[in-house]
Every structure is written in C-alpha cells, then in structure tokens.
C-alpha atoms as a PDB file:
ATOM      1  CA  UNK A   1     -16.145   2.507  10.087  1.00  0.00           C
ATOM      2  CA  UNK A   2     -13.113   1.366  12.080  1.00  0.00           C
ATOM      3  CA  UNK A   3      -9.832   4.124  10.967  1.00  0.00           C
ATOM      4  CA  UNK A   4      -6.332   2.675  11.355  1.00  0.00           C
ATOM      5  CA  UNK A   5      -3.134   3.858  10.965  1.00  0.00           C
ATOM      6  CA  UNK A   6      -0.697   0.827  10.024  1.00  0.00           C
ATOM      7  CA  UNK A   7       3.011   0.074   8.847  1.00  0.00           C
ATOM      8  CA  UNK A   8       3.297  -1.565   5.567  1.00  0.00           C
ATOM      9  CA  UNK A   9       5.256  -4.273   7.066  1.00  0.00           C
ATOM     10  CA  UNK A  10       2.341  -5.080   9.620  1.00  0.00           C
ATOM     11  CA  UNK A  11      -0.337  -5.896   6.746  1.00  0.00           C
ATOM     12  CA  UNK A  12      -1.692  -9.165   6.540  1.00  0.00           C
ATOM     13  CA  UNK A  13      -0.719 -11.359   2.942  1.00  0.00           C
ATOM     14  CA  UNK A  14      -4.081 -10.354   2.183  1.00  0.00           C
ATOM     15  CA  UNK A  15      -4.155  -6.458   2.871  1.00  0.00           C
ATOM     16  CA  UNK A  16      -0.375  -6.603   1.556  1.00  0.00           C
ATOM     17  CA  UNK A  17      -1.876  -8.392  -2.172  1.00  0.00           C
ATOM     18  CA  UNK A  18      -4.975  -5.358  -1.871  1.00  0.00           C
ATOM     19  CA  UNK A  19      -2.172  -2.740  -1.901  1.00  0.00           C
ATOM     20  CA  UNK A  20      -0.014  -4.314  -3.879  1.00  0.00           C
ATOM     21  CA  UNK A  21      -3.243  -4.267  -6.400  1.00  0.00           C
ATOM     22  CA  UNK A  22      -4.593  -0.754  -5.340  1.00  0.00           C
ATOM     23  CA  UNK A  23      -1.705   0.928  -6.241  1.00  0.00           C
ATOM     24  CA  UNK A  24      -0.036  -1.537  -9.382  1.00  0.00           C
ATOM     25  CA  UNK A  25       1.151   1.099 -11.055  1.00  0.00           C
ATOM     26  CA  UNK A  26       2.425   3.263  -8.834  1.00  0.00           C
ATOM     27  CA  UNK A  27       0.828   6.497  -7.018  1.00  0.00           C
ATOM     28  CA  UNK A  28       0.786  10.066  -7.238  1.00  0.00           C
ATOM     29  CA  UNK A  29       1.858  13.129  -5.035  1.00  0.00           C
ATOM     30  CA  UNK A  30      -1.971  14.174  -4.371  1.00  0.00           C
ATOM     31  CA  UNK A  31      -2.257  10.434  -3.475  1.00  0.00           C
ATOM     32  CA  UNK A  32      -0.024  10.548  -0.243  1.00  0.00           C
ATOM     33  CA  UNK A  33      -0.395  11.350   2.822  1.00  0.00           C
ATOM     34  CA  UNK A  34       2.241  12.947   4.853  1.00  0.00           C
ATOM     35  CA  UNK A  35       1.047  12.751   9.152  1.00  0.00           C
ATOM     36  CA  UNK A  36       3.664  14.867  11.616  1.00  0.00           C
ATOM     37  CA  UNK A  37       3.471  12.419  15.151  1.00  0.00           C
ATOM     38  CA  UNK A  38       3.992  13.406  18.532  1.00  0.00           C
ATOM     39  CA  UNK A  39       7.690  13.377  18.579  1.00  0.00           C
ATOM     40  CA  UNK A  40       8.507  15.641  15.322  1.00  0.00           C
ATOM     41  CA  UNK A  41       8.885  12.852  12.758  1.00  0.00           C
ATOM     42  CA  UNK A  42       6.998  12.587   9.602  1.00  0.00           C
ATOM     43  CA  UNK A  43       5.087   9.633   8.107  1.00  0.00           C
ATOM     44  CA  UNK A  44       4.356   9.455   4.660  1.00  0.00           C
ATOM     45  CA  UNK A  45       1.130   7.031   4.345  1.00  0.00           C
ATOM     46  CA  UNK A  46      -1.337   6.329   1.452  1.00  0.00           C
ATOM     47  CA  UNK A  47      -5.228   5.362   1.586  1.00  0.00           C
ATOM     48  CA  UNK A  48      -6.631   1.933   1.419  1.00  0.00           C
ATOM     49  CA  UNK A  49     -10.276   1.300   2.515  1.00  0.00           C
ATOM     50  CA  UNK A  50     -12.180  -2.371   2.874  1.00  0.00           C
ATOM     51  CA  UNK A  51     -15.643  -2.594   3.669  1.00  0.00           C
ATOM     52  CA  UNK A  52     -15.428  -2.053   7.482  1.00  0.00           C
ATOM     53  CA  UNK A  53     -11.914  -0.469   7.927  1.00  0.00           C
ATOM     54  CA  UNK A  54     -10.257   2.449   6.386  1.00  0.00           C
ATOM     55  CA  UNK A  55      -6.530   2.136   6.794  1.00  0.00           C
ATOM     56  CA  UNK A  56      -3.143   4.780   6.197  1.00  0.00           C
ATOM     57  CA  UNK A  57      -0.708   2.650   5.355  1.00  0.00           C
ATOM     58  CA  UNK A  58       2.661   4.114   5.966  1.00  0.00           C
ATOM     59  CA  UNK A  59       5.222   3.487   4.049  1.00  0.00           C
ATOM     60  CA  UNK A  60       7.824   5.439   5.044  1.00  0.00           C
ATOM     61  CA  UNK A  61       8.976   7.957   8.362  1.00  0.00           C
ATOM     62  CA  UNK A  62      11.792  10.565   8.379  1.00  0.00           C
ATOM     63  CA  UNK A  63      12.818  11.912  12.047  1.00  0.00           C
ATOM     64  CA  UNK A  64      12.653  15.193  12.673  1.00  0.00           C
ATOM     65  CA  UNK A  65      15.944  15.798  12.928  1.00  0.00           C
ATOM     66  CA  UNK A  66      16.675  15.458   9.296  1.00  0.00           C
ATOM     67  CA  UNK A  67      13.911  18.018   8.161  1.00  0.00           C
ATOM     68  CA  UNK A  68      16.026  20.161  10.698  1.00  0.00           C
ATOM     69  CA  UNK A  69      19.521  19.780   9.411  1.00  0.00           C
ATOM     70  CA  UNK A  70      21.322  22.403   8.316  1.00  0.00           C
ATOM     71  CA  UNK A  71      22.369  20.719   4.894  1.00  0.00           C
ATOM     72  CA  UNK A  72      18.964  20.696   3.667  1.00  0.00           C
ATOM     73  CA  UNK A  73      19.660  24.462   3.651  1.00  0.00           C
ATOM     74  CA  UNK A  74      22.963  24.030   1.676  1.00  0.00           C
ATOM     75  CA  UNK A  75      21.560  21.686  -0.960  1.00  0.00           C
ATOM     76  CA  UNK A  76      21.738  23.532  -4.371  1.00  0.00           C
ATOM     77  CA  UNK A  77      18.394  24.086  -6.282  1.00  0.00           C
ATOM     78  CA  UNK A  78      18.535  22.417  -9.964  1.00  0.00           C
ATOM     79  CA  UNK A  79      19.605  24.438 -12.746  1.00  0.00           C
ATOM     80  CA  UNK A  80      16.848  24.974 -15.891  1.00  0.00           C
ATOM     81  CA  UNK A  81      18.599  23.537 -19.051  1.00  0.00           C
ATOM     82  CA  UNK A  82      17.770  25.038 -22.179  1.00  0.00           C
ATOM     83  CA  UNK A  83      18.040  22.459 -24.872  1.00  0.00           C
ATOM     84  CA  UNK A  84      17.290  24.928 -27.773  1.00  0.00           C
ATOM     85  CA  UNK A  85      19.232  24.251 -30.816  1.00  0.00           C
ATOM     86  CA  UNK A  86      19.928  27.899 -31.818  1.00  0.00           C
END
C-alpha cells in the first residue's frame, strides 16, 4: 500500500468529496494526527485510506516559532466556574 502525506488543498475533487464525506460531521482529538517536520513546524493531519493508498491529509501547520514564543507562557489558564445556586 502506497503512504502519502498530502495538503488538503492538493486533493483531487474526488479525494476532496471522500473527506468531505469521511469526516461529515466533524472529527475528534484521538482522530488527528499531529507530525513535527524537519524544520520545527508542526502539521496537524487526519487519516483517509482508499483501496491502494493511505493518505495524512494535513490540514493545518504552525511554525515552530510560535510553539516557542514566550506569550504562550503568559497566557492565563481558564478559571473553574461554579454555577451552584447556594
């Protein structure tokens, strides 16, 4: 079986309508893939197989240089609100 790694934009009409179909209502956290390439960035890719290929489709990238800011380190974690009514 032929293994590809391929940008979203780069599927044919076909393999675009397959995904499009494959994933209809949406996907999950254990469904994606997340691929660190050569030069530090990160690809976030999900799973689509046809009879003779098995593709990652990637569907999005971030550069390394954001997962190193330094503001990721000043962003605030979310408070717990308690919505009790006492």
């Amino acid at each position: 079986m032929k293994r590809v790694i391929i940008d979203y934009k780069k599927l044919s009409s076909g393999q675009k309508q397959a995904f499009s179909d494959l994933y209809s209502e949406g996907y999950g956290d254990n469904e994606l893939i997340t691929l660190t390439m050569g030069d530090g960035s990160r690809v976030s890719c999900l799973p689509m197989s046809f009879e003779d290929t098995s593709f990652l489709v990637k569907i999005g990238s971030v550069s390394k240089d954001f997962w190193d800011a330094d503001f990721l380190d000043s962003i605030e974690p979310v408070e717990d609100v308690d919505f009790d009514d006492d």
